[in-house]
Protein backbone atom coordinates (compact mmCIF):
# COMPACT_ATOMS: atom_id res chain seq x y z
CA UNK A 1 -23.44 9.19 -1.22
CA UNK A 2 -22.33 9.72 -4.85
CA UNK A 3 -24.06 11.95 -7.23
CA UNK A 4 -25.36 10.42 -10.11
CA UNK A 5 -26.64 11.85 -13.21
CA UNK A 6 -30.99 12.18 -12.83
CA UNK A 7 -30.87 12.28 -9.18
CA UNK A 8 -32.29 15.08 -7.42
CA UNK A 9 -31.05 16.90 -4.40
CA UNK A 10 -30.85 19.57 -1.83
CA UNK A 11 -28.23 21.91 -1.72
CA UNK A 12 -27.74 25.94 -0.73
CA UNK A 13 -26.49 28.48 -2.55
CA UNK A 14 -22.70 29.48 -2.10
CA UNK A 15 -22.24 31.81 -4.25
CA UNK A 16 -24.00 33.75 -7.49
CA UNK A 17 -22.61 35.34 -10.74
CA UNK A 18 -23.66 37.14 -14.08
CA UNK A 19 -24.06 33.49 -15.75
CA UNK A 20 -25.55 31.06 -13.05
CA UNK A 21 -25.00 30.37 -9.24
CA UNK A 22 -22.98 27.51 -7.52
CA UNK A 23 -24.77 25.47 -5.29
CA UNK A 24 -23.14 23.22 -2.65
CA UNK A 25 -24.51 19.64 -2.46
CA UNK A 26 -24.69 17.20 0.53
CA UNK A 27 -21.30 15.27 -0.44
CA UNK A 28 -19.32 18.73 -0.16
CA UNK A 29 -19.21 18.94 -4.54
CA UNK A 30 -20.02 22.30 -5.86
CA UNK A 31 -22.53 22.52 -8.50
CA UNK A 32 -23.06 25.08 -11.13
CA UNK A 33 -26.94 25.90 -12.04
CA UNK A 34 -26.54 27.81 -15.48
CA UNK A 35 -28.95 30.94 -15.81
CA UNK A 36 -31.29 29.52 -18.27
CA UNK A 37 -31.69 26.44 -16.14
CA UNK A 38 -33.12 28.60 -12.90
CA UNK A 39 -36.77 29.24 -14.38
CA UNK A 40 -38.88 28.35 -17.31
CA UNK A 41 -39.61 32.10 -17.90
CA UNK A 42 -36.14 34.14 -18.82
CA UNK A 43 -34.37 35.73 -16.16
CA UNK A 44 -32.41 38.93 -16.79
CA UNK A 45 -30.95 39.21 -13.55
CA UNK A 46 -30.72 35.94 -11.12
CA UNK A 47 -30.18 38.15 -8.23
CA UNK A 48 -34.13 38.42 -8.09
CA UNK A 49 -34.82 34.58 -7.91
CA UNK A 50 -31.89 33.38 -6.01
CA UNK A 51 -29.97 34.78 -2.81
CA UNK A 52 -26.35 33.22 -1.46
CA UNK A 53 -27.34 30.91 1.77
CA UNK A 54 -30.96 29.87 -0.12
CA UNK A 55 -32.03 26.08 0.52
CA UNK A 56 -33.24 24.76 -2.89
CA UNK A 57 -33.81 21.55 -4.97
CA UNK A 58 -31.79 20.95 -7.97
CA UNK A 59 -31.37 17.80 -10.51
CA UNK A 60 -28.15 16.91 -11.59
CA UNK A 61 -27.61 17.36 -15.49
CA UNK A 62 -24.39 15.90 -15.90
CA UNK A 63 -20.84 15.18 -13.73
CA UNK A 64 -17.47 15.99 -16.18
CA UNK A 65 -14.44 13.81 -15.85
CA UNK A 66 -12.89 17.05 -14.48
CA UNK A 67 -15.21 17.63 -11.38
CA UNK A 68 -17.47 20.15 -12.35
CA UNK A 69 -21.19 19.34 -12.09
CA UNK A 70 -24.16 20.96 -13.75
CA UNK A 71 -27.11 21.30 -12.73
CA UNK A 72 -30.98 22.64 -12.73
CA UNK A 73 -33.53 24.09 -10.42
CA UNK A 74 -36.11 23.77 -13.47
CA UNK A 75 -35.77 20.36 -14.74
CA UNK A 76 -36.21 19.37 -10.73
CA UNK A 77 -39.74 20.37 -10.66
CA UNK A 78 -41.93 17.61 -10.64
CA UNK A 79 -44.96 18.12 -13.61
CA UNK A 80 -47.71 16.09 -14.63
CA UNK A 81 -47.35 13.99 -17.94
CA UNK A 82 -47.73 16.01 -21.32
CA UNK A 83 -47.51 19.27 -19.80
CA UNK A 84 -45.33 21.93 -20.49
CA UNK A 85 -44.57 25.08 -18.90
CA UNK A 86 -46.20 28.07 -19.64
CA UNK A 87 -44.67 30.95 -20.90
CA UNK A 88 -44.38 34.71 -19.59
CA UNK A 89 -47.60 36.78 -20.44
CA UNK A 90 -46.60 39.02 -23.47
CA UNK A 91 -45.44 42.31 -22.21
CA UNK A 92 -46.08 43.99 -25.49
CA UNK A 93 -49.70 43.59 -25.36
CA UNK A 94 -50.96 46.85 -26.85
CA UNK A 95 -54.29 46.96 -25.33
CA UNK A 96 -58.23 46.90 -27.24
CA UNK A 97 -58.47 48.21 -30.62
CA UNK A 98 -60.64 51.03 -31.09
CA UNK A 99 -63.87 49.96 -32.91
CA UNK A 100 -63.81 49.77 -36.61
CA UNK A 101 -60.16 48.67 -37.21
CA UNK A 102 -59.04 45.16 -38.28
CA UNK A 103 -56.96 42.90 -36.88
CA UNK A 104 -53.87 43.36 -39.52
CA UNK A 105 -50.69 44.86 -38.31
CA UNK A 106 -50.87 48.46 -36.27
CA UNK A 107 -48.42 51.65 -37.57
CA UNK A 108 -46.48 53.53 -35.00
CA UNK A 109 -48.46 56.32 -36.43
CA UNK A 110 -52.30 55.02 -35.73
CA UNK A 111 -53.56 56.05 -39.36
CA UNK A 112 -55.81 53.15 -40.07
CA UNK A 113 -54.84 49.16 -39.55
CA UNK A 114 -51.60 49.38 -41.71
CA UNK A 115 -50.64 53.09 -41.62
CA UNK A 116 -50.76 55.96 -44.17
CA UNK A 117 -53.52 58.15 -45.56
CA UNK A 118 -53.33 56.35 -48.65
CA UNK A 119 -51.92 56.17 -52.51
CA UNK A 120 -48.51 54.18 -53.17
CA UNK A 121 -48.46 52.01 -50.78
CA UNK A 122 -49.38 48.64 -53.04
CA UNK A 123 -46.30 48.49 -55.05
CA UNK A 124 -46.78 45.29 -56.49
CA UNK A 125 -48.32 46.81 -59.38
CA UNK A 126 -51.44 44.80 -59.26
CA UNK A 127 -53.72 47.56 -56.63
CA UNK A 128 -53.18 50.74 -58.26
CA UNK A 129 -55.80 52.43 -56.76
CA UNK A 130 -54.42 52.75 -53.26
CA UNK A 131 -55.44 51.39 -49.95
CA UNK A 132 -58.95 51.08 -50.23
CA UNK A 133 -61.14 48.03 -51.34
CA UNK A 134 -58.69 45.22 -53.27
CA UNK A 135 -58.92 45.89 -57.24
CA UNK A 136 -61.23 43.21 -58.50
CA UNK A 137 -59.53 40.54 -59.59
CA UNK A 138 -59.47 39.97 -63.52
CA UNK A 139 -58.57 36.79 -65.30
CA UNK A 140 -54.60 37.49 -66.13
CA UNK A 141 -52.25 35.23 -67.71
CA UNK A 142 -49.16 34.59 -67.05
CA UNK A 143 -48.08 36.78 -69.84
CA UNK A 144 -49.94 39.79 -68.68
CA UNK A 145 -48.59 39.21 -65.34
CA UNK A 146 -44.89 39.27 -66.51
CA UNK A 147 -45.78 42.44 -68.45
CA UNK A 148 -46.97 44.17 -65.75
CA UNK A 149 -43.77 43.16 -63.64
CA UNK A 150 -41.20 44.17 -66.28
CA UNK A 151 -43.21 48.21 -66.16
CA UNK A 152 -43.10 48.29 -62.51
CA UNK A 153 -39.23 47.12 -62.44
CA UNK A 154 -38.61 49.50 -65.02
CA UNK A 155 -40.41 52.69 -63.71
CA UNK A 156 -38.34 51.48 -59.80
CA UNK A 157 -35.24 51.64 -62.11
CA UNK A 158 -35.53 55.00 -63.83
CA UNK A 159 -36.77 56.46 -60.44
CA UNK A 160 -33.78 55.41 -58.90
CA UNK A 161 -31.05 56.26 -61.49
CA UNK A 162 -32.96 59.99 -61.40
CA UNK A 163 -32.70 60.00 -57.48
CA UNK A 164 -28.41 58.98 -57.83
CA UNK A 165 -28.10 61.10 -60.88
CA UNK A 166 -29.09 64.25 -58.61
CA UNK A 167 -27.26 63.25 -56.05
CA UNK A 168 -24.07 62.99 -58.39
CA UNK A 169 -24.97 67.01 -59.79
CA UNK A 170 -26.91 66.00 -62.70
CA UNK A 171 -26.56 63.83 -65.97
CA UNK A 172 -23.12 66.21 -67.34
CA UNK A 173 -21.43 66.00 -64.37
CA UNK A 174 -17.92 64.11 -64.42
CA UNK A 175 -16.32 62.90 -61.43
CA UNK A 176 -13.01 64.29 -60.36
């Protein structure tokens, strides 16, 4: 019995490592099953779905001119037509909302449905007024619209040559 390339077989489980576990088929070959080819969910450690001795049903991937054989335990898992395996339930799932908050992105710090109390946090230049209701929207041109930039970027510059001025000692100070 040769192995050929789409067959599936039986074989047990010689021997397992950090990357995959080698898997002895019925002609005597040794067989490599790569990690990611164990499960359709990820598997940190393949210690918890595969023990040395264990019978199990694997489909050969591909035989290399030098011997070495590679296989999968989740590619030999027979499926219906169209479907596709599910994936892990989130583990991040934070849980129900209290009542009254959106659906937007959640702060580490809980303050509302995108964090902070309020004031700066729209620096686009075209909310001034905060985080409350959106600004109603005014006719603007494209001309008003590149004024409005060119403030903002100025204003961001000046802040920021104060802020490395101080750090420097001041406007007088010369570097030694």
């Amino acid at each position: 019995m040769s192995i050929e390339v789409g067959s599936k077989v039986q074989g047990k489980v010689t021997g397992i490592t950090n990357f995959g576990a080698f898997v002895e088929l019925p002609t005597g070959k040794t067989g490599l099953v790569h990690i990611s080819e164990v499960a359709d969910s990820y598997v940190k450690d393949i210690n918890d779905v595969l023990t040395v001795g264990q019978e199990i049903t694997v489909k050969v991937l591909s035989v290399e001119n030098d011997g070495k054989i590679g296989l999968s335990i989740k590619k030999a898992v027979d499926r219906p037509e169209g479907e596709r395996p599910r994936p892990p339930a989130r583990q991040f799932d934070r849980g129900p909302r209290p009542a009254g908050q959106d659906r937007g992105p959640r702060s580490f710090d809980n303050k509302g449905p995108r964090g902070g109390s309020g004031g700066g946090g729209n620096r686009g230049g075209f909310n001034k007024g905060g985080r409350g209701a959106p600004a109603p929207r005014k006719e603007q041109t494209f001309d008003t619209l590149m004024t409005s930039f060119l403030k903002d970027s100025e204003d961001r510059l000046a802040t920021l040559k104060r802020q490395t001025d101080s750090k420097r000692g001041g406007r007088g100070a010369k570097r030694q």
